[in-house]
C-alpha atoms as a PDB file:
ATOM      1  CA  UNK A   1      15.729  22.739 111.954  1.00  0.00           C
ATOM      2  CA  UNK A   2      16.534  20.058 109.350  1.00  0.00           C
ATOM      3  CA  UNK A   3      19.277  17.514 109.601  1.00  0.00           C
ATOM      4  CA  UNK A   4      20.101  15.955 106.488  1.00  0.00           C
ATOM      5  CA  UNK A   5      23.559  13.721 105.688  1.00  0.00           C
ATOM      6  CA  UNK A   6      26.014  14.908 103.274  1.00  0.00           C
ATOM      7  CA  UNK A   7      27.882  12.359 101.023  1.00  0.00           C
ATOM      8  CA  UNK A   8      30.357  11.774 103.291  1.00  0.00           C
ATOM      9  CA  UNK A   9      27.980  11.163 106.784  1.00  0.00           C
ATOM     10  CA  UNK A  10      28.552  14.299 108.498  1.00  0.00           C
ATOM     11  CA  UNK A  11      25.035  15.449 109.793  1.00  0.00           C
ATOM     12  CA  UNK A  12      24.423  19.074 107.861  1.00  0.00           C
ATOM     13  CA  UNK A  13      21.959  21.687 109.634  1.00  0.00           C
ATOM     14  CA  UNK A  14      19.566  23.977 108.005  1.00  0.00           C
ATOM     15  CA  UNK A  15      18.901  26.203 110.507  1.00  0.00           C
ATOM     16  CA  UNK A  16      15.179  28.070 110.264  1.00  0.00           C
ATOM     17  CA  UNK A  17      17.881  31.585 110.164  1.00  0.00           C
ATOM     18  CA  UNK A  18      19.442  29.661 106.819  1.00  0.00           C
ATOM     19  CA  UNK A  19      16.245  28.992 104.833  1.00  0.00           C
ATOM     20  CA  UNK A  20      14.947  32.155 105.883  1.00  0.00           C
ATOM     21  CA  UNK A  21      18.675  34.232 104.575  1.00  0.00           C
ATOM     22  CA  UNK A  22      18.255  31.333 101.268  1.00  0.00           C
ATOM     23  CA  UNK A  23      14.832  32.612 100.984  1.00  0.00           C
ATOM     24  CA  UNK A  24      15.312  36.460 100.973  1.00  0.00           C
ATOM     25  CA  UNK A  25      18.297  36.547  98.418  1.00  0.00           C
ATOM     26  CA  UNK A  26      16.575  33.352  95.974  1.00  0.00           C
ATOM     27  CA  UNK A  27      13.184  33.959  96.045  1.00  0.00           C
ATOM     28  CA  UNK A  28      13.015  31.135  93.657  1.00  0.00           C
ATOM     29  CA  UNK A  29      14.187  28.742  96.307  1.00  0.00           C
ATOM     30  CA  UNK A  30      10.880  28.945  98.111  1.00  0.00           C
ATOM     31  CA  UNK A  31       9.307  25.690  98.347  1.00  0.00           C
ATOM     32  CA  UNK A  32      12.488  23.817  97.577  1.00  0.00           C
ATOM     33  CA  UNK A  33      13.591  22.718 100.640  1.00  0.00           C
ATOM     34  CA  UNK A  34      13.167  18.925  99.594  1.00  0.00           C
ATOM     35  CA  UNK A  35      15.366  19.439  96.256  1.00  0.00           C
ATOM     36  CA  UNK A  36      17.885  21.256  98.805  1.00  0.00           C
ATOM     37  CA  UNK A  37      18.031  18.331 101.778  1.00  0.00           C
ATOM     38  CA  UNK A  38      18.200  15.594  98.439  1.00  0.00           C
ATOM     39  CA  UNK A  39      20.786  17.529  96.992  1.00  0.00           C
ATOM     40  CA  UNK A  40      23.617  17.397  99.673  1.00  0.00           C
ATOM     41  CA  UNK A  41      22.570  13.939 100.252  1.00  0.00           C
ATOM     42  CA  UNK A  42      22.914  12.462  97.080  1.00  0.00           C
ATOM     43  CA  UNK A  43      24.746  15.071  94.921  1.00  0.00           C
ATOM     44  CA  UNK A  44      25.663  14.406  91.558  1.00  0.00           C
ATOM     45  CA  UNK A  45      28.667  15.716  92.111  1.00  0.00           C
ATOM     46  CA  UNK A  46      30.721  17.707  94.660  1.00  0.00           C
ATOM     47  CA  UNK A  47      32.913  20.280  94.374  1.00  0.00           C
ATOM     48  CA  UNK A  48      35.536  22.665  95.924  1.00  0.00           C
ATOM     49  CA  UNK A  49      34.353  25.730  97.119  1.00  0.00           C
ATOM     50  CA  UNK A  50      36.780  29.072  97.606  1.00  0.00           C
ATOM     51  CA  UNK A  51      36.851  29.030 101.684  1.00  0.00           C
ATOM     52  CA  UNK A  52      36.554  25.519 102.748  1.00  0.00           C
ATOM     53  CA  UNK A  53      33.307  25.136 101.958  1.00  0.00           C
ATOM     54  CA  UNK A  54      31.843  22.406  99.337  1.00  0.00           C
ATOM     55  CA  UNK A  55      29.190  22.507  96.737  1.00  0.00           C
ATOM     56  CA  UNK A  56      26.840  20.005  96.270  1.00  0.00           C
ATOM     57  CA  UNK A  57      25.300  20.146  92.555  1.00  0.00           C
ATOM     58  CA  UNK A  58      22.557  17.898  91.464  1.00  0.00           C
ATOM     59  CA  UNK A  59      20.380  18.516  88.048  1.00  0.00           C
ATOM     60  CA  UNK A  60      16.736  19.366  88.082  1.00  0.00           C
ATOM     61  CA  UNK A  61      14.732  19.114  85.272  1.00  0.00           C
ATOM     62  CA  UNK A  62      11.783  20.698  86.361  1.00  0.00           C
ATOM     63  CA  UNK A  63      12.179  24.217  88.835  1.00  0.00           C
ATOM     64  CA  UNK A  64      10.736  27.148  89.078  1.00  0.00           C
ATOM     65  CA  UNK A  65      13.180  28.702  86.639  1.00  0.00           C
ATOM     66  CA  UNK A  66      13.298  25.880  83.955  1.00  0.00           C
ATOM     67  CA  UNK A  67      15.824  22.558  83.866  1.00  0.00           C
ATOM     68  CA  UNK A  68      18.739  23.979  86.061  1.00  0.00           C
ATOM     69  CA  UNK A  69      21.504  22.521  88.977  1.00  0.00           C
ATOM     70  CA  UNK A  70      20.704  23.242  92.522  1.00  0.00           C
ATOM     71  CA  UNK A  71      23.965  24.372  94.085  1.00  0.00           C
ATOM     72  CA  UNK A  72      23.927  23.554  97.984  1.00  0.00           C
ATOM     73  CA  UNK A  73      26.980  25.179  99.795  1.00  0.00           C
ATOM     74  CA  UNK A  74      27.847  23.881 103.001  1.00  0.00           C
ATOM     75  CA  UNK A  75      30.749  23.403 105.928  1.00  0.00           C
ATOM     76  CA  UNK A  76      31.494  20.292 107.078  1.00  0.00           C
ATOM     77  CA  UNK A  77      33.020  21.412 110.476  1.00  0.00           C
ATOM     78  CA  UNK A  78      33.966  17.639 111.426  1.00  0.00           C
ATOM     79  CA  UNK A  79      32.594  14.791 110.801  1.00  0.00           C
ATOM     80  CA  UNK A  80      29.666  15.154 113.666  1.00  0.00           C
ATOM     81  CA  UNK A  81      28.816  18.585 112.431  1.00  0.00           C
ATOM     82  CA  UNK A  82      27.696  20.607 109.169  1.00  0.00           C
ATOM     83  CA  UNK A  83      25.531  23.499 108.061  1.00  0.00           C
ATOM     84  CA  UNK A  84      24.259  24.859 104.875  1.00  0.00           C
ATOM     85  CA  UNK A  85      25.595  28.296 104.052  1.00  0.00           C
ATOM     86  CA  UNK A  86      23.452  29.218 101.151  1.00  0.00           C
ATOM     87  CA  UNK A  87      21.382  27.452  97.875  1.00  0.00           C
ATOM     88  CA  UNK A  88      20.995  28.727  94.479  1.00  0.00           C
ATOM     89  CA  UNK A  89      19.634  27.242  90.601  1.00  0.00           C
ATOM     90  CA  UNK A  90      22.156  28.353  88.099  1.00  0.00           C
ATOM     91  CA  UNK A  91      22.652  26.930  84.155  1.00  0.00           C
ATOM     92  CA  UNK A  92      25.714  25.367  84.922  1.00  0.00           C
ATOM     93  CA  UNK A  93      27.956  24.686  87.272  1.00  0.00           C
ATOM     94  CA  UNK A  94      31.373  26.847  87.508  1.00  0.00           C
ATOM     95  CA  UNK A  95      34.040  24.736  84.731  1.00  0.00           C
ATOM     96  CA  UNK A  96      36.803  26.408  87.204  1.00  0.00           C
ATOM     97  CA  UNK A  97      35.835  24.648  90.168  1.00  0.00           C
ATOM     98  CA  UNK A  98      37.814  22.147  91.449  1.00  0.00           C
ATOM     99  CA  UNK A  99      35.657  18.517  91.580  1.00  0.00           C
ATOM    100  CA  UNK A 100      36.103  16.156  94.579  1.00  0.00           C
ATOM    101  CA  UNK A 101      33.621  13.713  93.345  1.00  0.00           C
ATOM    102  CA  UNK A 102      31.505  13.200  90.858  1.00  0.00           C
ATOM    103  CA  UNK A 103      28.909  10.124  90.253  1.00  0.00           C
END
């Protein structure tokens, strides 16, 4: 298990059963795990996701698919406890998406 801190100093998990669910549904994810743990802890920006959850986007110039944003979901359940929920490249991130901080 990895422990990384998200922007606001809850401790997030990424649980072996997360990278390996990450994994199966983004192959391209495999071998990212550094660009995932750097990416809740020092997003470029943070937004609202639809259940609670937030996003942490940072910008990659170089991935497997091309320049892209990482996306990192993740639950802050307090503020001693967090997990990653999933991890994806995409383009861009969603315009409709609410920010709660950006950098």
């Amino acid at each position: 298990m990895i422990i990384t801190y998200s922007r606001k100093g809850a401790p997030i998990r990424i649980s072996q059963e997360r990278w390996r669910h990450i994994s199966l549904r983004h192959p391209e994810m495999l071998g990212q795990k550094e660009k995932v743990v750097e990416t809740i802890a020092d997003p470029d920006m943070i937004l609202l996701g639809d259940f609670g959850e937030v996003l942490a986007v940072r910008f990659y110039p170089e991935t497997p698919l091309t320049r892209k944003h990482l996306i990192v979901a993740y639950k802050e359940a307090s503020d001693e406890d967090g997990f990653v929920i999933t991890a994806y490249f995409t383009n861009a991130p969603s315009k409709r998406r609410v920010i709660i901080w950006k950098r």
